[in-house]
C-alpha atoms as a PDB file:
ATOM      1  CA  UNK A   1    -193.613  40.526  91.221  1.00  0.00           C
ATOM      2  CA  UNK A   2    -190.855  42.369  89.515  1.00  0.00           C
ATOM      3  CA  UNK A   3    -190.324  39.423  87.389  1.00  0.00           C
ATOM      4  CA  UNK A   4    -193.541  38.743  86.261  1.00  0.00           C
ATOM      5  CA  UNK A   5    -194.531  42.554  84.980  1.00  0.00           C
ATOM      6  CA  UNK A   6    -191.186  42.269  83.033  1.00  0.00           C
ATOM      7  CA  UNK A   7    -192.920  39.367  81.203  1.00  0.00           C
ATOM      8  CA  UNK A   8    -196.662  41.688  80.717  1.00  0.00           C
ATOM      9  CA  UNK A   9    -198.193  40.065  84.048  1.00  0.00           C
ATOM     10  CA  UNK A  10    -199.764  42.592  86.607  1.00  0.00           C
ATOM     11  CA  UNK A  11    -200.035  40.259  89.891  1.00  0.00           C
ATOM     12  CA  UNK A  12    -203.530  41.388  91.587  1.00  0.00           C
ATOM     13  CA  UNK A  13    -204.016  38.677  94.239  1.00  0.00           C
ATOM     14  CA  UNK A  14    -200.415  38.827  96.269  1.00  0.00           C
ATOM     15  CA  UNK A  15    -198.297  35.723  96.217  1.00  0.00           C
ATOM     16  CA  UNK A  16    -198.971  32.669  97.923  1.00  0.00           C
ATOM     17  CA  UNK A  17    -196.045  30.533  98.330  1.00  0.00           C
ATOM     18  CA  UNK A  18    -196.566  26.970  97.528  1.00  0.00           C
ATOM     19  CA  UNK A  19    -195.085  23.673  99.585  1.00  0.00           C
ATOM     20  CA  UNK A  20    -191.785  23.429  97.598  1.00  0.00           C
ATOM     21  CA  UNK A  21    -187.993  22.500  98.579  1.00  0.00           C
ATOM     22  CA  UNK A  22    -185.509  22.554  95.523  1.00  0.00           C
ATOM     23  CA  UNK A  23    -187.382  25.872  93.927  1.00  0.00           C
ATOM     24  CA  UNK A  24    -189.410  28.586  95.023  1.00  0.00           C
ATOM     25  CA  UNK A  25    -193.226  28.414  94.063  1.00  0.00           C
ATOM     26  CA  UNK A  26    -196.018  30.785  94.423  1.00  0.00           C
ATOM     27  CA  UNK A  27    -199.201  30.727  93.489  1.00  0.00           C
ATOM     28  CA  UNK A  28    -201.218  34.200  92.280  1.00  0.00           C
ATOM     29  CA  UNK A  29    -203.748  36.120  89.931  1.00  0.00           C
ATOM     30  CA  UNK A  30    -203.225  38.241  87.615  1.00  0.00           C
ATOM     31  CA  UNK A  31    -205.742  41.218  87.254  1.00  0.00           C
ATOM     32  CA  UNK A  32    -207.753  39.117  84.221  1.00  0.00           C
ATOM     33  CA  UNK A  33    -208.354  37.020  87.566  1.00  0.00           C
ATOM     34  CA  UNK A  34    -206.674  33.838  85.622  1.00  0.00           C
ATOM     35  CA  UNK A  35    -204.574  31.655  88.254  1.00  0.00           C
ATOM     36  CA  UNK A  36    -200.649  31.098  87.386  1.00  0.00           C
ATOM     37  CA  UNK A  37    -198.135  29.340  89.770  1.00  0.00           C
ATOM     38  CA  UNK A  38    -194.353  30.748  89.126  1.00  0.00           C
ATOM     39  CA  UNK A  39    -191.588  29.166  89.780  1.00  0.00           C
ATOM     40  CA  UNK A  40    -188.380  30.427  90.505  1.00  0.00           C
ATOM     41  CA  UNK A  41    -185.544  27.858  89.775  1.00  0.00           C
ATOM     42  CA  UNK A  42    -182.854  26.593  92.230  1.00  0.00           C
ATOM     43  CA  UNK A  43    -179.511  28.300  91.161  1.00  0.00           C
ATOM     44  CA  UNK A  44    -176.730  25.675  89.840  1.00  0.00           C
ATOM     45  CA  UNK A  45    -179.210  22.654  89.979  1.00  0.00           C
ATOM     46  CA  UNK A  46    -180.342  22.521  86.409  1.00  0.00           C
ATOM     47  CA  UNK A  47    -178.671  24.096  83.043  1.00  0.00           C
ATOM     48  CA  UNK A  48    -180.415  26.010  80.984  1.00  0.00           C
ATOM     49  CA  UNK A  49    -180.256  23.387  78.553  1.00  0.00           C
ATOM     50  CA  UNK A  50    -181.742  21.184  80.767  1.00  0.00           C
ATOM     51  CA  UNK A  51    -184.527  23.284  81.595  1.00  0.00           C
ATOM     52  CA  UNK A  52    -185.808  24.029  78.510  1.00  0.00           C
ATOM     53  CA  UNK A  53    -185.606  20.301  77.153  1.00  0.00           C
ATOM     54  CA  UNK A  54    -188.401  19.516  80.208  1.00  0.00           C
ATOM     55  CA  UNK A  55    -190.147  22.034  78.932  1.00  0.00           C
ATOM     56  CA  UNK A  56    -189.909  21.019  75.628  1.00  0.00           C
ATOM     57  CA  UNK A  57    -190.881  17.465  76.580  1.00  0.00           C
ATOM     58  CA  UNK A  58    -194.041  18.572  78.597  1.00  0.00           C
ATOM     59  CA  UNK A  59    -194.940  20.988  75.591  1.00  0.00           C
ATOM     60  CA  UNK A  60    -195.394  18.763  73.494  1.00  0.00           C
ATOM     61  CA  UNK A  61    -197.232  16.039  75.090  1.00  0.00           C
ATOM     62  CA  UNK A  62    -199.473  19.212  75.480  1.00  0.00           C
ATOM     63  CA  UNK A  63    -199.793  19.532  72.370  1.00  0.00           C
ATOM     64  CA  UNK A  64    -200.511  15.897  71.712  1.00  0.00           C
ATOM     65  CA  UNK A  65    -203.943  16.267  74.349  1.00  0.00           C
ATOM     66  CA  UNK A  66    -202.237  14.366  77.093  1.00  0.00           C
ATOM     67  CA  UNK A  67    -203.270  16.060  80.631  1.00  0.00           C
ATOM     68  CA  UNK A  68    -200.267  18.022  81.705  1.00  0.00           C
ATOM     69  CA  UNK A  69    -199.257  21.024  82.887  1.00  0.00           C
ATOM     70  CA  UNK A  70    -196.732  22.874  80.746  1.00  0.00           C
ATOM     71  CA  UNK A  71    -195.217  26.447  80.904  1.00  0.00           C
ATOM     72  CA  UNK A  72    -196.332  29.564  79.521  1.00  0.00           C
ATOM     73  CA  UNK A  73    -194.718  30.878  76.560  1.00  0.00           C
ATOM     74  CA  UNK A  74    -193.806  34.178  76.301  1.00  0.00           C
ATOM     75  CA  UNK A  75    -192.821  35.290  72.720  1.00  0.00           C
ATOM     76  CA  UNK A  76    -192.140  31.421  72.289  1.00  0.00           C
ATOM     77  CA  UNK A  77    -190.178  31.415  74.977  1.00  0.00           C
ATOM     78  CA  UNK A  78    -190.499  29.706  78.448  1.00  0.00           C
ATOM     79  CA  UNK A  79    -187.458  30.086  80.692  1.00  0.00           C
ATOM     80  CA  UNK A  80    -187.291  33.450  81.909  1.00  0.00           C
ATOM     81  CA  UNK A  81    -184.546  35.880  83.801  1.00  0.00           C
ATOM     82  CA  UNK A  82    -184.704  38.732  86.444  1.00  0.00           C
ATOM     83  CA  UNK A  83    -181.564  39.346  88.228  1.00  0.00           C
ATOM     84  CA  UNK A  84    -179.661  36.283  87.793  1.00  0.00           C
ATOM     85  CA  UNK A  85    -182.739  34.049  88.977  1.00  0.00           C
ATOM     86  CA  UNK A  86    -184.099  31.266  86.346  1.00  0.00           C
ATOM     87  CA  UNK A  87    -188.391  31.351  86.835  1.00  0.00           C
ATOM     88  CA  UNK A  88    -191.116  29.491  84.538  1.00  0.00           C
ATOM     89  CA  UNK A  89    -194.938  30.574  84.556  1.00  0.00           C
ATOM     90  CA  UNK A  90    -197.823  27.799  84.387  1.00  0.00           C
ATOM     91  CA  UNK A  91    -200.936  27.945  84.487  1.00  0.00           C
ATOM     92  CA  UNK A  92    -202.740  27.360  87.846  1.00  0.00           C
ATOM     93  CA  UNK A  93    -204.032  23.690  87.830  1.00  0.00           C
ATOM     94  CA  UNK A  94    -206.783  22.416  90.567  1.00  0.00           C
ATOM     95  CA  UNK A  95    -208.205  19.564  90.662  1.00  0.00           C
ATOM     96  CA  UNK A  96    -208.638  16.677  93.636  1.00  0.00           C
ATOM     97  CA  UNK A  97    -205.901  14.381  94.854  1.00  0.00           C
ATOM     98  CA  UNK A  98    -205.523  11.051  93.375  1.00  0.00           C
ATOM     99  CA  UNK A  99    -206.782   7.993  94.647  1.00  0.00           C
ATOM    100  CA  UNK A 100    -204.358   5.698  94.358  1.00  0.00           C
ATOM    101  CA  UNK A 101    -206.736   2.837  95.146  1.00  0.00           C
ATOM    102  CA  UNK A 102    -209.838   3.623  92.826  1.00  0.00           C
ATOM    103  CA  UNK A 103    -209.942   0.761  90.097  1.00  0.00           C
ATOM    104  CA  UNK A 104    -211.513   3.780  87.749  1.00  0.00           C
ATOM    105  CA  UNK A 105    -208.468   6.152  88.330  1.00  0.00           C
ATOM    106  CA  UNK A 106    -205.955   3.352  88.177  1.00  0.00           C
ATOM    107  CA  UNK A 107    -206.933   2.342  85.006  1.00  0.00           C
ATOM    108  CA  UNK A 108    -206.832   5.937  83.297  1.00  0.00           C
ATOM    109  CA  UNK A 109    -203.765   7.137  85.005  1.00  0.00           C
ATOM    110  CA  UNK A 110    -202.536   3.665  82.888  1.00  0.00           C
ATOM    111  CA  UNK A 111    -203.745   4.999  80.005  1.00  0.00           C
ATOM    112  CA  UNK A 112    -202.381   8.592  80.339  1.00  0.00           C
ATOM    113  CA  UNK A 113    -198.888   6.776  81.068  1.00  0.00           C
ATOM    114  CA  UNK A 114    -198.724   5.053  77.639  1.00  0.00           C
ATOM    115  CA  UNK A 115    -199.828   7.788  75.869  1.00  0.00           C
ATOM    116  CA  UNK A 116    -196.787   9.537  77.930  1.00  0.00           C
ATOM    117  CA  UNK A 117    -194.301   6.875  77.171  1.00  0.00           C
ATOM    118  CA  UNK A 118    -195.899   6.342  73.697  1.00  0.00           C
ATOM    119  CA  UNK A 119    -194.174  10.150  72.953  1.00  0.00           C
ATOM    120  CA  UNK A 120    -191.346   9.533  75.132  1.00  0.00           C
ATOM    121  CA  UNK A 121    -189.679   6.649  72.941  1.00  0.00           C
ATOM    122  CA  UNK A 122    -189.731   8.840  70.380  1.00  0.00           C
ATOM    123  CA  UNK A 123    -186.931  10.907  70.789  1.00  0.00           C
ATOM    124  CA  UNK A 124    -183.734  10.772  73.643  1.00  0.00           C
ATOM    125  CA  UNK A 125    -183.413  13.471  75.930  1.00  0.00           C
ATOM    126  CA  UNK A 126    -179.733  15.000  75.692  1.00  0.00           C
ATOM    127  CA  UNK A 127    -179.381  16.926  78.354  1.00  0.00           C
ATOM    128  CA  UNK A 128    -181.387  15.845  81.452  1.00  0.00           C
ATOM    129  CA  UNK A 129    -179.690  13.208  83.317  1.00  0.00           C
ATOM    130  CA  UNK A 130    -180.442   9.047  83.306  1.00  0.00           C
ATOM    131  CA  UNK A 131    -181.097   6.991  86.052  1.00  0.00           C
ATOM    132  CA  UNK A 132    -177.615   5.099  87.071  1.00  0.00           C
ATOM    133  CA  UNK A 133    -176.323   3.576  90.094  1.00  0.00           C
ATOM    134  CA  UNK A 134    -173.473   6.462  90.324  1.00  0.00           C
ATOM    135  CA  UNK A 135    -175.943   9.015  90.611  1.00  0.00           C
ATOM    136  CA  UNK A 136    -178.065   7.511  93.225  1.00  0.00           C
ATOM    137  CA  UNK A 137    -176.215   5.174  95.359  1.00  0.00           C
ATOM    138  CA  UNK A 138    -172.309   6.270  94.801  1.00  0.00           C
ATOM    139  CA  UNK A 139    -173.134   9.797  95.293  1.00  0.00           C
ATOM    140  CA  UNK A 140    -175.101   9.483  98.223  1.00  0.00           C
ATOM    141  CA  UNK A 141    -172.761   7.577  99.709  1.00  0.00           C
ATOM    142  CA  UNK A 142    -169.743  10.051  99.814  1.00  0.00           C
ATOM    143  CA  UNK A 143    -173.037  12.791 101.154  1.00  0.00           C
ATOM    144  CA  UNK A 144    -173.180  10.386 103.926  1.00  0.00           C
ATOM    145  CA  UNK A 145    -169.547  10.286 104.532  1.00  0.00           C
ATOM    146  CA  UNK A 146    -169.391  13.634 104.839  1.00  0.00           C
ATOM    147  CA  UNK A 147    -172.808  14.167 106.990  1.00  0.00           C
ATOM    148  CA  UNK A 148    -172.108  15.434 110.443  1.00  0.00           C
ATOM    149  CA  UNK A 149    -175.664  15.184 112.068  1.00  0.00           C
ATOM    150  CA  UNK A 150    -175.440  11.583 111.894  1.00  0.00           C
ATOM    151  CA  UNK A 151    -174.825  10.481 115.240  1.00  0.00           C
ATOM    152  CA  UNK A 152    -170.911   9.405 115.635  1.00  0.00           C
ATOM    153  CA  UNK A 153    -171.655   6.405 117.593  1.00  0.00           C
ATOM    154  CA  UNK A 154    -174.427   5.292 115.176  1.00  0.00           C
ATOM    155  CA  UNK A 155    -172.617   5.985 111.742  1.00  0.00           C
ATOM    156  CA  UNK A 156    -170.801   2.945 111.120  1.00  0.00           C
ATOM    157  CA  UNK A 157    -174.094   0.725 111.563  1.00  0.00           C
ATOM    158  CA  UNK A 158    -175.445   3.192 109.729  1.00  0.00           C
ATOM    159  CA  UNK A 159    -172.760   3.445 106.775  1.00  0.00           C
ATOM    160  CA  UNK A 160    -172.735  -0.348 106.805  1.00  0.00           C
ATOM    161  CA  UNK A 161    -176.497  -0.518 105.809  1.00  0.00           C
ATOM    162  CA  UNK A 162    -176.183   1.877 103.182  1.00  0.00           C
ATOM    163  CA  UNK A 163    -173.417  -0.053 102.127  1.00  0.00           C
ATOM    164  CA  UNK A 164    -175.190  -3.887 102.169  1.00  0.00           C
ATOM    165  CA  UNK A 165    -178.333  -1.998 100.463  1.00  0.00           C
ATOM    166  CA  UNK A 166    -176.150  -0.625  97.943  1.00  0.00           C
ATOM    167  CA  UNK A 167    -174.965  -4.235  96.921  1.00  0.00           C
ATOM    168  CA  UNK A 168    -177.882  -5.692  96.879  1.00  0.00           C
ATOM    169  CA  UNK A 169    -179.159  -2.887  94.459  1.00  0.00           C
ATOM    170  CA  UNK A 170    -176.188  -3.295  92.212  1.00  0.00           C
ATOM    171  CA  UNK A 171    -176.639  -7.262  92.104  1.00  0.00           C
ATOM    172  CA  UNK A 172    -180.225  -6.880  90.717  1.00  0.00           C
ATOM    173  CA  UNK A 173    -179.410  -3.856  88.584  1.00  0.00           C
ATOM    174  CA  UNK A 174    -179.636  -4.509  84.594  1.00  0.00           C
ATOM    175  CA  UNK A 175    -179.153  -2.427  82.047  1.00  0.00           C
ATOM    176  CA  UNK A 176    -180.850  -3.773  79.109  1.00  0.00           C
ATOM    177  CA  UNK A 177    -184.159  -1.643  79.589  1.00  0.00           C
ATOM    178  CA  UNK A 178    -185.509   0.461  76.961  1.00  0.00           C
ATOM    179  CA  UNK A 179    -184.468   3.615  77.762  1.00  0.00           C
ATOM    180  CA  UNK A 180    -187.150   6.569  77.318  1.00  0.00           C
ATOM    181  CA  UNK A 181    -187.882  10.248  78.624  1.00  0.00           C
ATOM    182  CA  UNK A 182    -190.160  10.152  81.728  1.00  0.00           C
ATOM    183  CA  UNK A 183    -192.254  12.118  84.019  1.00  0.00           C
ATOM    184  CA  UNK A 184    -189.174  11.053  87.024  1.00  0.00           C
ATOM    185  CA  UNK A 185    -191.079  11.628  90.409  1.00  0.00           C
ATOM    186  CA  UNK A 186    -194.456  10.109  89.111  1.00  0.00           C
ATOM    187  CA  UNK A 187    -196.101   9.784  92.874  1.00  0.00           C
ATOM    188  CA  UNK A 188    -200.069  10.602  93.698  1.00  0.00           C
ATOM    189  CA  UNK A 189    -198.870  13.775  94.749  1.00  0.00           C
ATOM    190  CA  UNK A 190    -198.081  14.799  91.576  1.00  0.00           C
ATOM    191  CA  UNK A 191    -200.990  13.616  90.047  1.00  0.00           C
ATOM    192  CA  UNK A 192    -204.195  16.145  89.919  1.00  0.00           C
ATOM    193  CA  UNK A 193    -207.936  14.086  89.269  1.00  0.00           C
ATOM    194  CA  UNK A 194    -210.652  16.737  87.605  1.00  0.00           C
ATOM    195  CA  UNK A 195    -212.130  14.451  84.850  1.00  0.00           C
ATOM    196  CA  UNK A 196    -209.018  12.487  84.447  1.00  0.00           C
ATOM    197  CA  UNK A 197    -205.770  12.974  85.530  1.00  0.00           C
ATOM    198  CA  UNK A 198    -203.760  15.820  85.110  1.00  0.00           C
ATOM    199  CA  UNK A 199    -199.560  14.925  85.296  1.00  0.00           C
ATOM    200  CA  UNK A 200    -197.914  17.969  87.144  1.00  0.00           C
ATOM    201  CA  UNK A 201    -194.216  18.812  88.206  1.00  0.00           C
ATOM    202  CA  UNK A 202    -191.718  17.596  85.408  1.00  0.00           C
ATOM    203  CA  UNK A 203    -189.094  19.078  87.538  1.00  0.00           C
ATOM    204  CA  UNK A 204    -187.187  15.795  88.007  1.00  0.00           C
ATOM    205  CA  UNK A 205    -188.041  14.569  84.242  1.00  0.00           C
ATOM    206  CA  UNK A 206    -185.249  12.171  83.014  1.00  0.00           C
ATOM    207  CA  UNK A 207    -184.532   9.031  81.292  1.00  0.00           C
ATOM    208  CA  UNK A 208    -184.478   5.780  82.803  1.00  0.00           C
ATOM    209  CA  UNK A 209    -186.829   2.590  82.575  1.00  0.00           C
ATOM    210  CA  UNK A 210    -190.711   2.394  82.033  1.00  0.00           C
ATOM    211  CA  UNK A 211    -191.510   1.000  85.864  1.00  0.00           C
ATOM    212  CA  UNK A 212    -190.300   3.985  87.565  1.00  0.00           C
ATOM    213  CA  UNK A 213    -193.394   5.914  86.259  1.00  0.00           C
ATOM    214  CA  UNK A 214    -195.038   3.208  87.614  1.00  0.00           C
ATOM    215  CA  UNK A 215    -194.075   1.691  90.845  1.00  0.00           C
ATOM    216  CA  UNK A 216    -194.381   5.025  93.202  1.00  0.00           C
ATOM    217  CA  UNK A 217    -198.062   4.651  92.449  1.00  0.00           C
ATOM    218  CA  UNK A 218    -198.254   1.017  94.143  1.00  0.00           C
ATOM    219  CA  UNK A 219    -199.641   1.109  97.748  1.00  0.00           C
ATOM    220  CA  UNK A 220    -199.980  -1.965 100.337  1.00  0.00           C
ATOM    221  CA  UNK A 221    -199.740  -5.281 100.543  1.00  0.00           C
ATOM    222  CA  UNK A 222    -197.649  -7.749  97.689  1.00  0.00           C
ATOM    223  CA  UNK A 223    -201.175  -8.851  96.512  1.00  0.00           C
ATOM    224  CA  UNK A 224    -202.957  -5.545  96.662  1.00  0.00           C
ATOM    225  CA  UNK A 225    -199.853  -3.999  94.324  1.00  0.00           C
ATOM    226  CA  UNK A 226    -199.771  -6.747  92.307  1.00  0.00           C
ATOM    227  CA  UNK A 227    -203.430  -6.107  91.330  1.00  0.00           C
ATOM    228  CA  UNK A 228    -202.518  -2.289  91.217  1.00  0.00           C
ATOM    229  CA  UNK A 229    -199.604  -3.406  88.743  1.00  0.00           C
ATOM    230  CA  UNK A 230    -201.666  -5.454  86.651  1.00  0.00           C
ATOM    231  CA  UNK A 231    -204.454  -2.504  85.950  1.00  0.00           C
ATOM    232  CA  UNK A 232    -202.300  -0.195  85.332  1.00  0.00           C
ATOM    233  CA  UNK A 233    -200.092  -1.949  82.770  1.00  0.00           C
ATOM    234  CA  UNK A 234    -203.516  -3.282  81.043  1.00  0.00           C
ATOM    235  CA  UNK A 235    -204.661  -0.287  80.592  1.00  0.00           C
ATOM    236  CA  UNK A 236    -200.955   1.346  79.742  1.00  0.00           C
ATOM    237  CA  UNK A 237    -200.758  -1.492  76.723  1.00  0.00           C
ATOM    238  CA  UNK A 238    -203.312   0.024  75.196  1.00  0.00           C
ATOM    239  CA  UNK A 239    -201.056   2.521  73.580  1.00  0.00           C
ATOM    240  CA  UNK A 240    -197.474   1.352  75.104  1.00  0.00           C
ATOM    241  CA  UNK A 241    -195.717  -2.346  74.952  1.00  0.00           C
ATOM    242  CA  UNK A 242    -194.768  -2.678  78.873  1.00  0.00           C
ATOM    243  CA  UNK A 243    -191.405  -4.943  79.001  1.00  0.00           C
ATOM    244  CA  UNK A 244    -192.527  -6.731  82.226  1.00  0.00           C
ATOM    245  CA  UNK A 245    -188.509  -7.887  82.873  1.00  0.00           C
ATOM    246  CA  UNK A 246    -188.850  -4.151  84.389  1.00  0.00           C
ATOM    247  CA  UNK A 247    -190.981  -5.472  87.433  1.00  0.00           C
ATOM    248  CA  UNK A 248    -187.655  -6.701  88.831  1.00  0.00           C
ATOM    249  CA  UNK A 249    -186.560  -3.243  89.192  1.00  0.00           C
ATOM    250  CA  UNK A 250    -189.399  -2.206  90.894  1.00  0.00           C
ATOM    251  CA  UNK A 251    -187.619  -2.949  94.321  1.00  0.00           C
ATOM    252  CA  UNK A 252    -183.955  -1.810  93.339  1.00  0.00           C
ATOM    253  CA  UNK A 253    -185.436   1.618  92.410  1.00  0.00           C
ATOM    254  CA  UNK A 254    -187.553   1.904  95.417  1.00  0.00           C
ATOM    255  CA  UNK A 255    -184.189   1.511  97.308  1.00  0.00           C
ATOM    256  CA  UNK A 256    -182.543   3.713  95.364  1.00  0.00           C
ATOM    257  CA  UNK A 257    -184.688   6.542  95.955  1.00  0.00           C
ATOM    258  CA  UNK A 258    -184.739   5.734  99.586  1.00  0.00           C
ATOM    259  CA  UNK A 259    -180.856   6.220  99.896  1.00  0.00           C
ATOM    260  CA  UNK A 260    -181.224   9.375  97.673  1.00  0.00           C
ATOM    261  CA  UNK A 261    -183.951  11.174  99.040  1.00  0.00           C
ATOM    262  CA  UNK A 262    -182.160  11.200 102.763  1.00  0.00           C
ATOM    263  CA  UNK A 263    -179.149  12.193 100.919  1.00  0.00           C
ATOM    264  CA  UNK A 264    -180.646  15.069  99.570  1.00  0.00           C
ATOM    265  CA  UNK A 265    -181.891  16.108 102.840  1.00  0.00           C
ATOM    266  CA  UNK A 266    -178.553  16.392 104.493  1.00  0.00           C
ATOM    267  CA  UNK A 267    -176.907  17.694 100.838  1.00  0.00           C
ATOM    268  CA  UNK A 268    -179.975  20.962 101.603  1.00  0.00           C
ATOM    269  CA  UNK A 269    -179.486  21.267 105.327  1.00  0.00           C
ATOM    270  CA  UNK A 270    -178.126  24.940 105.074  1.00  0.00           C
ATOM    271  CA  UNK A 271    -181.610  25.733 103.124  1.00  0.00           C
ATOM    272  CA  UNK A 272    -183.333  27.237 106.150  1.00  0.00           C
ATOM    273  CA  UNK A 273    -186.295  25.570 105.047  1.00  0.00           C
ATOM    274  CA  UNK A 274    -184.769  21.745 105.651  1.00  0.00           C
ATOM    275  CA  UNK A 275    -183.996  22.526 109.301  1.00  0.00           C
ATOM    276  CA  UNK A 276    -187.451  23.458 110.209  1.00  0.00           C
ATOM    277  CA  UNK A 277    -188.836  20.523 108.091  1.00  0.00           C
ATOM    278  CA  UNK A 278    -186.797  17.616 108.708  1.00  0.00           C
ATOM    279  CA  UNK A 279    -186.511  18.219 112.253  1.00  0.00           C
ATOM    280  CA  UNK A 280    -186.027  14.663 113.228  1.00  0.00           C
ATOM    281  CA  UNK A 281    -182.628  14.364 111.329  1.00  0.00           C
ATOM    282  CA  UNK A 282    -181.012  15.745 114.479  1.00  0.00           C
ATOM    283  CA  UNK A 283    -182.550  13.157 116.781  1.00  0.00           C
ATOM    284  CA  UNK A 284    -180.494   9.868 117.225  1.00  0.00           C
ATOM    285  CA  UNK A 285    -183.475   7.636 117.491  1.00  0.00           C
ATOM    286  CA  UNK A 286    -184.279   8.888 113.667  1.00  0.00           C
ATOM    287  CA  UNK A 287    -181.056   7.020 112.330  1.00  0.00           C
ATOM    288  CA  UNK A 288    -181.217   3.750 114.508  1.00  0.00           C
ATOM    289  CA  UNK A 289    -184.917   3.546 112.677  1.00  0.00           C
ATOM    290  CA  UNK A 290    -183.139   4.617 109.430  1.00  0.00           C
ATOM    291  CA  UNK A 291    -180.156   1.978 109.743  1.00  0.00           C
ATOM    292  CA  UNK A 292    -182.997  -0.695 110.492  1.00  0.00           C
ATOM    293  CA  UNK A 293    -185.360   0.328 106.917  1.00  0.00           C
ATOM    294  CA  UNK A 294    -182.465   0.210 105.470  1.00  0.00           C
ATOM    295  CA  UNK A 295    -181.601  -3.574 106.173  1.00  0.00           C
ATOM    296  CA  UNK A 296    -185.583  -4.579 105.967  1.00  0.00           C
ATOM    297  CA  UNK A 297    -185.462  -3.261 102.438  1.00  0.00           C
ATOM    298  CA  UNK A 298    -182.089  -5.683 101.403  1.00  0.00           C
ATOM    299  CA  UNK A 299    -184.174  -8.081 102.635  1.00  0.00           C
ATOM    300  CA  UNK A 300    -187.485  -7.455 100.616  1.00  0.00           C
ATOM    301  CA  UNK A 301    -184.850  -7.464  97.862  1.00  0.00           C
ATOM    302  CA  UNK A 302    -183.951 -10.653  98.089  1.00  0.00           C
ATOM    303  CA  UNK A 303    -187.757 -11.885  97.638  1.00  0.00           C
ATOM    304  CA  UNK A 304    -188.708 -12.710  94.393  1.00  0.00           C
ATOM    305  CA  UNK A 305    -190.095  -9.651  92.253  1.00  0.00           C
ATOM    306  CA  UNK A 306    -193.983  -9.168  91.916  1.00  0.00           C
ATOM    307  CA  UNK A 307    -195.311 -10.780  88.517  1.00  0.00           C
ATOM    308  CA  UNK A 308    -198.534 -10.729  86.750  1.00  0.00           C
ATOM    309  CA  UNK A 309    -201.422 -13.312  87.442  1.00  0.00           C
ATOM    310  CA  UNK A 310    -200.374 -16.060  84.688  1.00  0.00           C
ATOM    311  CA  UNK A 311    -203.346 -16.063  82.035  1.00  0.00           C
ATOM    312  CA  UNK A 312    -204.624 -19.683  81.031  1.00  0.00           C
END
């Protein structure tokens, strides 16, 4: 509250803190009774640098009337400082969740994904981090190494799947994408529906290919996401060209993240928070089921990559 009267807000409503793990979020009104969330940045995770060049990509899709949510600016200025701590103001954005099966939303989340891509071949980011196998497979690995709450008698299965994974990821790993700025963590829960959607949470913003804006949003069966995959990229070639060579990496990235994400949990376990919300990383039966996704996804990997229906 401290923080935000330095920057001319008067907090009337209390704080509200929001479901967040790498930053601190709260949600409140000021005494005009508008609705801000704040967020208070995870010391040594970002740069400054980095920071600001998220906020510079999300301001100016903003200002290019695509549907996102971008910081406040105070005296032009949108990373903020109170005793040491890094914090951004936005403005408070409702809205329903996403349904990641409506034909209707499908097709303009496709649209609002070119238009995001359209801007974000425009320029390189050069500060915020790429995609790359080091990042999320080598890295993870050595976490892993390290982890102690994997079960002693389990962790050589265990390292050996991450290991056989990783392998298969590298095999079907190319390089010669087009390389653009993206939204990063594009899933339906970071996707608000009022009219249209609404793109939230540039927090893990970063370059890489097209697909992985895209392939978090595919749910069920091959066929069902291949009809998914084939609406949204209609409608996203409306104002983007999709390579569709990407499709193949649809898989290795879904992998990827997998290895990753459980990395990161054990990487935060002296967070307080991680403890009380990953519980089921001290059970053993949570790693035998672990070791097993792990070798069912090498094996979806080896399956031939989802294509579009062939037009005649």
């Amino acid at each position: 509250m401290d923080a935000l009267f330095d920057c001319g807000i008067r907090v009337d409503s209390g704080l509200t803190a929001l479901n967040s793990y790498e930053n601190r979020v709260y949600q409140f009104m000021d005494e005009d009774r508008k609705r801000y969330v704040v967020k208070f940045y995870r010391p040594h995770r970002w740069s400054d640098a980095q920071i600001e060049e998220e906020h510079q990509f999300t301001l100016s899709l903003q200002g290019e009337g695509i549907p996102v949510v971008a910081p406040v600016l105070f005296s032009g200025q949108s990373l903020m400082q109170h005793e040491g701590f890094r914090y951004a103001v936005f403005p408070s954005a409702g809205g329903r969740q996403y349904e990641n099966d409506n034909p209707d939303q499908m097709e303009s989340v496709g649209h609002s994904l070119g238009r995001i891509h359209q801007i974000g071949r425009k320029a390189p980011f050069i500060h915020r981090p790429s995609f790359d196998l080091h990042t999320w497979l080598a890295e993870p690995f050595e976490q892993y190494l390290q982890a102690k709450l994997i079960p002693a008698s389990l962790k050589d299965a265990f390292l050996a799947a991450v290991r056989d994974l990783s392998d298969a990821v590298t095999a079907h790993w190319f390089t010669d994408f087009t390389v653009i700025r993206l939204h990063g963590d594009c899933h339906p829960g970071n996707i608000l529906w009022r009219d249209g959607p609404v793109f939230v949470d540039f927090d893990d913003a970063r370059s890489g290919p097209a697909i992985q804006d895209i392939w978090m949003l595919l749910n069920g069966d091959r066929p069902e996401q291949r009809m998914q995959l084939e609406m949204i990229v209609e409608a996203y070639e409306a104002f983007c060209t999709f390579d569709t060579r990407e499709f193949a990496l649809i898989e290795p990235l879904r992998a990827m993240r997998m290895i990753y994400y459980l990395a990161w949990q054990l990487k935060r376990w002296d967070d307080p928070a991680f403890p009380r919300s990953f519980p089921w990383l001290q059970e053993e039966d949570f790693w035998r089921r672990q070791t097993a996704v792990f070798i069912e996804q090498k094996k979806v990997l080896q399956e031939p990559p989802l294509q579009l229906t062939p037009m005649y």
